[in-house]
N, C-alpha and C. Protein backbone atom coordinates (compact mmCIF):
# COMPACT_ATOMS: atom_id res chain seq x y z
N UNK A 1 0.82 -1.19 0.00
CA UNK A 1 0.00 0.00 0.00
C UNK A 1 0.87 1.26 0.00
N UNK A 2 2.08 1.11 0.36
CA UNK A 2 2.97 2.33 0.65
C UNK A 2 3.51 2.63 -0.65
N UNK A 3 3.32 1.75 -1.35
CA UNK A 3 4.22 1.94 -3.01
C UNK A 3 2.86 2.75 -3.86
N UNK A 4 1.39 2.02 -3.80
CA UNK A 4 0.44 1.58 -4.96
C UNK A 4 0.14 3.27 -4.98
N UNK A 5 -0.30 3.77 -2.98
CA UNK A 5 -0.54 5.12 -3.19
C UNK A 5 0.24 5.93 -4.06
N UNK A 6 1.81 6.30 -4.01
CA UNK A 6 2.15 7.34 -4.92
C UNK A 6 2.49 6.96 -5.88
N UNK A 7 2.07 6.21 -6.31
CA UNK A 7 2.14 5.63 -8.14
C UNK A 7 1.09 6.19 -8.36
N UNK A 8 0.09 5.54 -8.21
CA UNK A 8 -1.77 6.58 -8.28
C UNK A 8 -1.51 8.18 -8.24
N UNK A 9 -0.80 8.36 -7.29
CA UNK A 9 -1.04 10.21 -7.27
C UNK A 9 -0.10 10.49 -8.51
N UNK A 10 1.07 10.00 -8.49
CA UNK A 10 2.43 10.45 -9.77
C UNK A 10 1.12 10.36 -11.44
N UNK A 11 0.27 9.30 -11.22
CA UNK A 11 -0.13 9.10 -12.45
C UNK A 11 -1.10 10.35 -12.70
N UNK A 12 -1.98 10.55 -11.70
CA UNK A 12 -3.37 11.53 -11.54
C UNK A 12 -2.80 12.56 -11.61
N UNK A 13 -1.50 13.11 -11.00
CA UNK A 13 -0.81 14.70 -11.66
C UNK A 13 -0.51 15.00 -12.82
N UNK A 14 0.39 13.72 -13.61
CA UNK A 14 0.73 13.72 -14.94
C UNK A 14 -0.62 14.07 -16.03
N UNK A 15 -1.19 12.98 -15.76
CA UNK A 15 -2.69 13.32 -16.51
C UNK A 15 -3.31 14.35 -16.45
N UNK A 16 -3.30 14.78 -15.00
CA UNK A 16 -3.94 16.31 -14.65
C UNK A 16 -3.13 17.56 -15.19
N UNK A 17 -1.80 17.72 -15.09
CA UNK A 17 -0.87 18.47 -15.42
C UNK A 17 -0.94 18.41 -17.18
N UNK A 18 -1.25 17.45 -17.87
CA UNK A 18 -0.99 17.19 -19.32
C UNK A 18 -2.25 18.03 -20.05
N UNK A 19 -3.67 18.14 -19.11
CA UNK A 19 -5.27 18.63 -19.38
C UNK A 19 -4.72 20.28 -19.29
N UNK A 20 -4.29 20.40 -17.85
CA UNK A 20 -4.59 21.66 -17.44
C UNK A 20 -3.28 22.52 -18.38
N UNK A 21 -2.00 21.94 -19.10
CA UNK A 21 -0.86 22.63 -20.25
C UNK A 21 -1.57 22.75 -21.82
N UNK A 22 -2.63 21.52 -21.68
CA UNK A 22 -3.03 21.83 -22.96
C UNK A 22 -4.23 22.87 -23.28
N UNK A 23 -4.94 22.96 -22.34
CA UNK A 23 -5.71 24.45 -21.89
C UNK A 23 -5.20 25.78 -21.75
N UNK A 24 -3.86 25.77 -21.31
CA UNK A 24 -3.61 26.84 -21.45
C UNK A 24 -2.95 27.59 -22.29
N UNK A 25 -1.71 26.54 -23.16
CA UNK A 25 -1.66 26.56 -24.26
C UNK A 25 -2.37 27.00 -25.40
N UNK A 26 -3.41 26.29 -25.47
CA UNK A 26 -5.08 26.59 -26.64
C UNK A 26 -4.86 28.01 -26.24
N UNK A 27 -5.30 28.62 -24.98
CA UNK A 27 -5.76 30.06 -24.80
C UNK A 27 -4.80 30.86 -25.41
N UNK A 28 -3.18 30.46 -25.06
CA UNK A 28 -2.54 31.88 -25.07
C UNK A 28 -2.42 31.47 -26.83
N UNK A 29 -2.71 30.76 -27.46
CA UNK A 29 -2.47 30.59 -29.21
C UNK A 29 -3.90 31.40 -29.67
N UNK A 30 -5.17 31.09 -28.73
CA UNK A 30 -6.40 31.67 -28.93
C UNK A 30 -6.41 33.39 -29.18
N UNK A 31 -5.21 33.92 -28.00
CA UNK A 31 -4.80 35.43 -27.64
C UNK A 31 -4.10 35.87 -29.05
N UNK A 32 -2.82 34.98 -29.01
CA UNK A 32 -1.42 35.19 -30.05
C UNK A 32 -2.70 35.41 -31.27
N UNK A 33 -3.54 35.18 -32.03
CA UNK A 33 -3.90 35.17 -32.90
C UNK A 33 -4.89 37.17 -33.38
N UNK A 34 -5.19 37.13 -31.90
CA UNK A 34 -5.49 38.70 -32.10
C UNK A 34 -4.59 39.73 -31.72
N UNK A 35 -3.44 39.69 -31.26
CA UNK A 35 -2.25 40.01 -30.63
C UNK A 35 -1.06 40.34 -31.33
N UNK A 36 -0.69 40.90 -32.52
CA UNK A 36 0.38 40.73 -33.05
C UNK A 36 1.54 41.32 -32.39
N UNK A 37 1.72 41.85 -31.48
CA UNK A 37 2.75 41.71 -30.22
C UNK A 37 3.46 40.54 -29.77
N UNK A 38 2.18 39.96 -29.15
CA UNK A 38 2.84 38.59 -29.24
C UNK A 38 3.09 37.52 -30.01
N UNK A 39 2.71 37.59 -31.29
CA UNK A 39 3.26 36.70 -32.25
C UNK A 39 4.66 37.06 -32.30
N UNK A 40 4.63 38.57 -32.66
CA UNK A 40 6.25 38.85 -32.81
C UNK A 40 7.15 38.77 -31.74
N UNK A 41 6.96 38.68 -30.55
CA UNK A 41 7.69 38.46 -29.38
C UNK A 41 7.86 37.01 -29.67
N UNK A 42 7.21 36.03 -30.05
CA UNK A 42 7.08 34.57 -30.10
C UNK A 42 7.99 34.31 -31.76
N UNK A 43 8.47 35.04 -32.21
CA UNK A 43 8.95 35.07 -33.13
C UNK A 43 10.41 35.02 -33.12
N UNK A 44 10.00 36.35 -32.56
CA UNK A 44 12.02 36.50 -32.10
C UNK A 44 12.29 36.28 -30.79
N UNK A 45 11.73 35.07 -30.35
CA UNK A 45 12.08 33.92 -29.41
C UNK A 45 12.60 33.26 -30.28
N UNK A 46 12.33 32.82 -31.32
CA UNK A 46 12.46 31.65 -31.93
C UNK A 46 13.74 31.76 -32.88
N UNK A 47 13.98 33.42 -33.14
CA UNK A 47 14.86 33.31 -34.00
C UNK A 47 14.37 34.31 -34.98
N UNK A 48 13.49 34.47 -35.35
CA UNK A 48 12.89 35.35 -36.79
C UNK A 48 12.56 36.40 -36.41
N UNK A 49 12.80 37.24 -37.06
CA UNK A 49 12.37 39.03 -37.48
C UNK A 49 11.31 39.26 -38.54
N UNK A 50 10.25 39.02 -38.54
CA UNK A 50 8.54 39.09 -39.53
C UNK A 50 8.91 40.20 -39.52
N UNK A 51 8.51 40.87 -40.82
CA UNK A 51 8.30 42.07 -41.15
C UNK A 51 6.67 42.30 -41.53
N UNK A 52 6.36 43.84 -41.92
CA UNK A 52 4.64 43.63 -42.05
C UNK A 52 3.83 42.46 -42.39
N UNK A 53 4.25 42.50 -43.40
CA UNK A 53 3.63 41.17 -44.48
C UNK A 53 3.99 39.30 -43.90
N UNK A 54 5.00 39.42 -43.57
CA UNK A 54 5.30 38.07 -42.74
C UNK A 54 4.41 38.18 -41.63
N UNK A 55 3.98 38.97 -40.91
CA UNK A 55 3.03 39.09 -39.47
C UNK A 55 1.11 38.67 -39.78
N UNK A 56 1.02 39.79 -41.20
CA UNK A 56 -0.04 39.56 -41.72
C UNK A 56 -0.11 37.81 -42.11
N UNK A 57 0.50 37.20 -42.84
CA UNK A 57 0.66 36.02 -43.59
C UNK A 57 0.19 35.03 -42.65
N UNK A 58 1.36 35.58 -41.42
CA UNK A 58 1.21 34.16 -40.30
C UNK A 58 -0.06 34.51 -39.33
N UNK A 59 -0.58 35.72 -38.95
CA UNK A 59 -2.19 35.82 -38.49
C UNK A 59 -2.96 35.26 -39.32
N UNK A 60 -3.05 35.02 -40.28
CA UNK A 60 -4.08 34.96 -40.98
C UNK A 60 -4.18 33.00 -41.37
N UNK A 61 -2.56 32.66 -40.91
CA UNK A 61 -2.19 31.19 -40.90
C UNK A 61 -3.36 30.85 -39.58
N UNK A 62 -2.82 31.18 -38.33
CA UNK A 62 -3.62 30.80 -37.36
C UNK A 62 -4.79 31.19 -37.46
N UNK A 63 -5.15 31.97 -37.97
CA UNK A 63 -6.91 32.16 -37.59
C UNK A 63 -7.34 31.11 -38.48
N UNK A 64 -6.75 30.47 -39.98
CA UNK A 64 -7.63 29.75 -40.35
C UNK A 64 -7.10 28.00 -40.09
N UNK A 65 -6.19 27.88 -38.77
CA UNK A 65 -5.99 27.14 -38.35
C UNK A 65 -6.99 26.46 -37.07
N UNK A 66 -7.34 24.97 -37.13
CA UNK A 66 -8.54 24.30 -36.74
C UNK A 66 -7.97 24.41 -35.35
N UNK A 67 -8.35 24.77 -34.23
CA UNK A 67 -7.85 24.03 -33.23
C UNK A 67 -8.83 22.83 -32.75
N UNK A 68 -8.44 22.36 -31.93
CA UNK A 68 -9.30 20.88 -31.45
C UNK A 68 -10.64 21.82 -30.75
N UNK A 69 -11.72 21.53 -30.79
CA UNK A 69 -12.40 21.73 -30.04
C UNK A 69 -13.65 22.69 -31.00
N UNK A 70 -12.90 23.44 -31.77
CA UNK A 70 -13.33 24.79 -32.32
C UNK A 70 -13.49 24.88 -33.80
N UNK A 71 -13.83 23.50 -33.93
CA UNK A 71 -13.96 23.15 -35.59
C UNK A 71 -15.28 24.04 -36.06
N UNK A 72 -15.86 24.53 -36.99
CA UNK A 72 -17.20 25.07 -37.36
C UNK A 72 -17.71 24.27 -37.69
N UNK A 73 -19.24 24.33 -37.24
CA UNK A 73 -19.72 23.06 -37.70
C UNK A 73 -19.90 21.71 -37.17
N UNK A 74 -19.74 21.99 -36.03
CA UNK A 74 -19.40 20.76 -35.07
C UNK A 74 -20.50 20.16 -34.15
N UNK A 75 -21.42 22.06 -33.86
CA UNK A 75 -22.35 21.23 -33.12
C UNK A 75 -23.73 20.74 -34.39
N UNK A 76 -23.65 20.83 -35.77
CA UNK A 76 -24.62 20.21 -36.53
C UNK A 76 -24.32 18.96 -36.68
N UNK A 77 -25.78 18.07 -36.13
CA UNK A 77 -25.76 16.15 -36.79
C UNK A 77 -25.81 15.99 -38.21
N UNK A 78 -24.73 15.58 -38.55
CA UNK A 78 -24.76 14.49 -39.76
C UNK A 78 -25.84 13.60 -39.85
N UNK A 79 -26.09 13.13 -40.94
CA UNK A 79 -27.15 12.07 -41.34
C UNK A 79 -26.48 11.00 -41.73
């Protein structure tokens, strides 16, 4: 019993910790998309200098990018 308990909890954080990164993640990509501040801060993190048109290009990448959850069309039944 002294082992089984923190195997159970190590597992229920991981899982919990894996829900609650991918939530918050979604949001701040949800933000980055009206934000072009932070795209470009997230940019030249990475290495790149976007200029106008590179900023425009890649907003317009994510907005017509699906995320999970937020497909259109999702809550109509198929036949």
């Amino acid at each position: 019993m002294n082992i089984v308990i923190p195997i159970i909890t190590l597992i229920v954080g991981l899982v919990g910790g894996f829900f609650i990164g991918a939530y918050y993640l979604r949001k701040q990509l949800e933000k980055m998309q009206s934000n072009p501040e932070m795209l470009q801060k997230m940019a030249k993190q990475m290495g790149y200098n976007l200029n106008g048109k590179q900023m425009q290009r890649a907003q317009q990448m994510m907005k017509n990018q699906q995320l999970p959850g937020k497909a259109p069309g999702q809550s109509r039944k198929r036949k």
